[in-house]
Protein backbone atom coordinates (compact mmCIF):
# COMPACT_ATOMS: atom_id res chain seq x y z
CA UNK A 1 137.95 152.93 158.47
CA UNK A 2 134.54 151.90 157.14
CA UNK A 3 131.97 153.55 155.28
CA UNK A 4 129.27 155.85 157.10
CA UNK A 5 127.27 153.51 158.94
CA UNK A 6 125.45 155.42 160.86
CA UNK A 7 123.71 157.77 158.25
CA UNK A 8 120.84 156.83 156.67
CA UNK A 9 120.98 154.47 152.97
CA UNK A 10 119.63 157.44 151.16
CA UNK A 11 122.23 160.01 152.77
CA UNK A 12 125.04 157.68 152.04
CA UNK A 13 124.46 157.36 148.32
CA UNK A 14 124.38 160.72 147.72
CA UNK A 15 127.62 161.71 150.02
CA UNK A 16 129.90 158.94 147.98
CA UNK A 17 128.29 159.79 144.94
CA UNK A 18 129.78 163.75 145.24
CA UNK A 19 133.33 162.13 146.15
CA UNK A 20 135.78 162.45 143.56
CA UNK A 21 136.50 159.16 142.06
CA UNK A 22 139.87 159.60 143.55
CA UNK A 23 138.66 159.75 147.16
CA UNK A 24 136.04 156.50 146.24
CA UNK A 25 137.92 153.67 144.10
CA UNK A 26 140.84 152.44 145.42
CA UNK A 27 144.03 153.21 143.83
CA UNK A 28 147.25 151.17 142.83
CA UNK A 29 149.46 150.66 146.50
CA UNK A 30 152.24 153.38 145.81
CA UNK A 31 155.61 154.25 147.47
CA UNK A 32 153.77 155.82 150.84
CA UNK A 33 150.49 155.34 152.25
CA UNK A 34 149.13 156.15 155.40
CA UNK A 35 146.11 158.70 156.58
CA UNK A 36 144.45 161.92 155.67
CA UNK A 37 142.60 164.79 157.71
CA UNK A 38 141.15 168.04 156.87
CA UNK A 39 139.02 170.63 158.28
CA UNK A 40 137.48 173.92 156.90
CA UNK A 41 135.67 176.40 157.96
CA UNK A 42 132.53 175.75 156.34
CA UNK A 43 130.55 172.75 155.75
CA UNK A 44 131.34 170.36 153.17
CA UNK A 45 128.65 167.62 153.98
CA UNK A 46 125.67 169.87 154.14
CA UNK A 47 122.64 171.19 151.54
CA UNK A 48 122.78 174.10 148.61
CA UNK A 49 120.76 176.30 151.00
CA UNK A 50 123.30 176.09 153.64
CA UNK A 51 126.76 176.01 151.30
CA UNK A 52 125.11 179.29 149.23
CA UNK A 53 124.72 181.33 152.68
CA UNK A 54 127.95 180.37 153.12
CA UNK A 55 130.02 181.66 150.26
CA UNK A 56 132.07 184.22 150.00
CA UNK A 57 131.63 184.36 153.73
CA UNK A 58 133.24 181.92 154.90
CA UNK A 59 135.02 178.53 154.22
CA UNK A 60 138.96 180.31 153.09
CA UNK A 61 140.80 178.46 155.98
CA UNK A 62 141.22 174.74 156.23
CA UNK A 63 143.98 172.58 158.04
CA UNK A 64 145.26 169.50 156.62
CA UNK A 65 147.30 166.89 157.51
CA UNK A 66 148.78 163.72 156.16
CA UNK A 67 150.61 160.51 158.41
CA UNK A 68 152.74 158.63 157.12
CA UNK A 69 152.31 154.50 157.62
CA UNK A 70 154.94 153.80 155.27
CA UNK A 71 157.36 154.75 153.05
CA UNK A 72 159.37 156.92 151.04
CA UNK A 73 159.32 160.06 149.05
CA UNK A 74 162.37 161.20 146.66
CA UNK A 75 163.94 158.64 148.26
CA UNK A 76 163.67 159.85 151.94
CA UNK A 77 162.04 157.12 154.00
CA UNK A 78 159.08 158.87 156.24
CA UNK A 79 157.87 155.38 158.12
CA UNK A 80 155.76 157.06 161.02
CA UNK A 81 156.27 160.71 160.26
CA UNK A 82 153.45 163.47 159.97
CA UNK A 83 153.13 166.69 158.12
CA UNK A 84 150.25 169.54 157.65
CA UNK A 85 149.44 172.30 156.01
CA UNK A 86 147.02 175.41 157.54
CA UNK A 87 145.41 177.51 154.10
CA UNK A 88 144.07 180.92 154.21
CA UNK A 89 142.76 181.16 150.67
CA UNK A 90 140.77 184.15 148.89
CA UNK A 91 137.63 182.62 148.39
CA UNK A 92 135.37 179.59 149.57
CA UNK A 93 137.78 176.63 149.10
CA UNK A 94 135.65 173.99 146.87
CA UNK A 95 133.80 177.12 145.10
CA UNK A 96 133.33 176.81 141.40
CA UNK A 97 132.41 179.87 140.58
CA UNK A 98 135.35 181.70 142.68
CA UNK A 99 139.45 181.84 142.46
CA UNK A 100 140.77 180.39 146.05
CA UNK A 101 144.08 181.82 144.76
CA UNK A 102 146.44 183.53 145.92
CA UNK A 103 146.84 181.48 149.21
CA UNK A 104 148.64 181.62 152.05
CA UNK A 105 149.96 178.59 153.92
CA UNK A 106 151.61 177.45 156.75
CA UNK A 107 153.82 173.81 156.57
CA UNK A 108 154.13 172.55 159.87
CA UNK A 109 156.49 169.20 159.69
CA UNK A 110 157.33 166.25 162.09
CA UNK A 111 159.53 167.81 165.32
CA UNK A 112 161.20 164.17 165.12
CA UNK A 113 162.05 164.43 161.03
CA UNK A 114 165.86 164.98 160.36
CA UNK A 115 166.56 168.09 157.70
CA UNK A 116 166.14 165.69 154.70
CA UNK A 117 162.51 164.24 155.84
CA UNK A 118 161.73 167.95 156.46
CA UNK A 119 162.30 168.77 152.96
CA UNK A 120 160.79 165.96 151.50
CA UNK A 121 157.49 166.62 153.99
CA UNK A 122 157.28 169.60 152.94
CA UNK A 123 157.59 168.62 149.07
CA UNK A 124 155.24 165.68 149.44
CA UNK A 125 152.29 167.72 150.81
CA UNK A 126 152.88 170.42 147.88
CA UNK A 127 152.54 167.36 145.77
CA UNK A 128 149.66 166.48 147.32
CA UNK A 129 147.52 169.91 147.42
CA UNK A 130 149.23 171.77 144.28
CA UNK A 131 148.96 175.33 143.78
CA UNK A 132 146.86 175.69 147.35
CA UNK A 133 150.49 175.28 148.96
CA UNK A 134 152.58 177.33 146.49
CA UNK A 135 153.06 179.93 148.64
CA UNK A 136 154.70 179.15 151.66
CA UNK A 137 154.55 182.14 154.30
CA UNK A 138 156.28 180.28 157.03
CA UNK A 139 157.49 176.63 157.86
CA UNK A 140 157.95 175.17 161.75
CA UNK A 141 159.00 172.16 163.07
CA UNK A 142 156.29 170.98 166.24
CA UNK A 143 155.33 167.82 167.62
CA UNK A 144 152.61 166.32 165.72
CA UNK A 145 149.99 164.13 166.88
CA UNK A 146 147.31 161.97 164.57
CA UNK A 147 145.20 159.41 165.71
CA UNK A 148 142.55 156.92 164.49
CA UNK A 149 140.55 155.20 166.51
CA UNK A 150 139.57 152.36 164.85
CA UNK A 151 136.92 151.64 167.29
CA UNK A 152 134.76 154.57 167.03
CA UNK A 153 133.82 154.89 163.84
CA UNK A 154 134.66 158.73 162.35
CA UNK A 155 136.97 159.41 164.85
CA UNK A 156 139.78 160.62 164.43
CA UNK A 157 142.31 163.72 165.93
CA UNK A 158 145.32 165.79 165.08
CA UNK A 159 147.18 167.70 167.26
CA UNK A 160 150.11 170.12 165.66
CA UNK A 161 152.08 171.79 168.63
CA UNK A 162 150.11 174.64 170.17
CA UNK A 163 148.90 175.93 166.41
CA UNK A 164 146.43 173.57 165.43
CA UNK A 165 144.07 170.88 166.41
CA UNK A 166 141.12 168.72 164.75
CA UNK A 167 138.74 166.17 166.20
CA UNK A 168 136.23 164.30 164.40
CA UNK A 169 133.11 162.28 164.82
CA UNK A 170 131.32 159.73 162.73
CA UNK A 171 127.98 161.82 160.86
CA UNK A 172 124.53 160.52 162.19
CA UNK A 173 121.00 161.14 161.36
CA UNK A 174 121.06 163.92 163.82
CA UNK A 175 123.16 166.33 161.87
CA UNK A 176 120.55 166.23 159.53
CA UNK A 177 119.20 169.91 159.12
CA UNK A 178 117.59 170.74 155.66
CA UNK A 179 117.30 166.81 154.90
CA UNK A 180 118.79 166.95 151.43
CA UNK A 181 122.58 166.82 152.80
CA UNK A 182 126.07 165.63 150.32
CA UNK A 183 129.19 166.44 150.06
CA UNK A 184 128.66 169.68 148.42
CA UNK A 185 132.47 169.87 148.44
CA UNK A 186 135.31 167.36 147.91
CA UNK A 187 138.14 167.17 149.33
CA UNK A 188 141.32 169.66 149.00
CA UNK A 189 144.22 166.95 148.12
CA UNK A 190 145.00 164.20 145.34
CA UNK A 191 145.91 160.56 145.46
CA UNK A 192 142.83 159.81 148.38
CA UNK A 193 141.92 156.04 148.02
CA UNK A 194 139.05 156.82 150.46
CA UNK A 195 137.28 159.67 152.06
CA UNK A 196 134.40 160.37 154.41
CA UNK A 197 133.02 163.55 155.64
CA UNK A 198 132.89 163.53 159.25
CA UNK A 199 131.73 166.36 162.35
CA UNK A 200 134.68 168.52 163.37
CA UNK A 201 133.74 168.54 166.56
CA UNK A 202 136.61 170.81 167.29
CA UNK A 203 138.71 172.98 164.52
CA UNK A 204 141.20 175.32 165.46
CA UNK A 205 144.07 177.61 164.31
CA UNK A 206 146.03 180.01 166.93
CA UNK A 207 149.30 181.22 164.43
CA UNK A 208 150.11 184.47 163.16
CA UNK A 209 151.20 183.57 159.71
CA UNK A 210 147.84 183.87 158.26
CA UNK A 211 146.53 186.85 159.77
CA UNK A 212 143.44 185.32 161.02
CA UNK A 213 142.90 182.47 163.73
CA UNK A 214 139.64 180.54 164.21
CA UNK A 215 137.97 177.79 166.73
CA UNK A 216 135.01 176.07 165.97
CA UNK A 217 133.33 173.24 167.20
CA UNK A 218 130.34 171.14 166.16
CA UNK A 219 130.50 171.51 162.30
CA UNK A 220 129.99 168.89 159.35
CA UNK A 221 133.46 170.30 157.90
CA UNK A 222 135.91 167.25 157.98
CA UNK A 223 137.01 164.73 155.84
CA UNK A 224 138.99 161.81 157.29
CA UNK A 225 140.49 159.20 154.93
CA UNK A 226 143.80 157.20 153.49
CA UNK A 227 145.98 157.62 150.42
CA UNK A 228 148.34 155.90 148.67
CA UNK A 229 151.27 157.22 146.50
């Protein structure tokens, strides 16, 4: 995946200048690498009159989701394999001024994983997203789908069972609104060596673990991206 090409110079510079430097300089190769997703519900590439309507009203789910090129983790090789991770948190996630926690989560692992892959999945993507997965309300086993398509710049898709889904889109000059958009927030998970924020043109969670469900299209909420552990 490249850079933002299709938004403006001045748009650009501000968007990777709000990145962590986690999710901008590349990091040391690691054990396993592969490629990120995540969607919320709220915008993270968007302007401070748009994000302050926003809080405290929205922006407590996300669903992210990790697939694994290669490698191993605690020894358990995942070559291929996908997990994610759906977050009902009690505040705007990205907030400063508010406490996400307590969370709820949902780990959703690789139907095709044996029990030890499972477990290490499910371990890697706690690693990953810390305290925002520390309490587990349910784990399943589904069929997981994530694609990049390496032709259409920003696109990407995930596809977890029935439960949840994600599709992006590259941002443009069109999904300019206020015309003083950045990523307001950064992404949820460590060890990124690149992010962009991207259009989720579709964002959806149907489960009842989490005691709310959502589907929305159409918003600047995604990041897309790779890491390396």
């Amino acid at each position: 995946m490249k850079v933002i090409g299709a938004v403006p110079a001045m748009l650009l510079a501000g968007a990777l200048a709000a990145l962590p430097c986690c999710a901008r300089a590349a990091q040391p190769a690691g054990h396993m690498s592969g490629q990120y997703i995540e969607s919320r519900t709220a915008d993270v590439y968007t302007g401070p009159c748009f994000a302050n309507s926003e809080v405290n009203l929205t922006g407590q789910e996300a669903v992210l989701a990790w697939h694994v090129d290669k490698g191993t983790w605690e020894n358990v090789p995942l070559d291929g394999l996908s997990v994610a991770a759906v977050v009902r948190a009690s505040a705007t996630l990205g907030d400063a001024f508010s406490n996400p926690l307590p969370a709820k989560a949902v780990l959703i692992v690789d139907q095709r994983a044996n029990t030890a892959q499972r477990d290490a999945l499910v371990n890697f993507a706690q690693a990953q997203a810390g305290k925002l997965l520390s309490t587990v309300v349910a784990t399943e086993a589904q069929p997981i789908r994530f694609t990049v398509d390496a032709s259409k710049h920003g696109t990407a898709s995930l596809q977890v069972g029935n439960l949840a889904e994600i599709s992006t889109r590259a941002i443009t000059d069109t999904d300019e609104i206020c015309h003083n958009e950045a990523v307001y927030y950064q992404p949820l998970v460590s060890h990124l060596t690149h992010a962009m924020p991207a259009v989720a043109t579709r964002s959806s969670y149907s489960g009842n673990h989490l005691g709310s469900t959502w589907n929305e299209s159409n918003r600047r909420s995604a990041f897309i991206g790779t890491f390396a552990v």
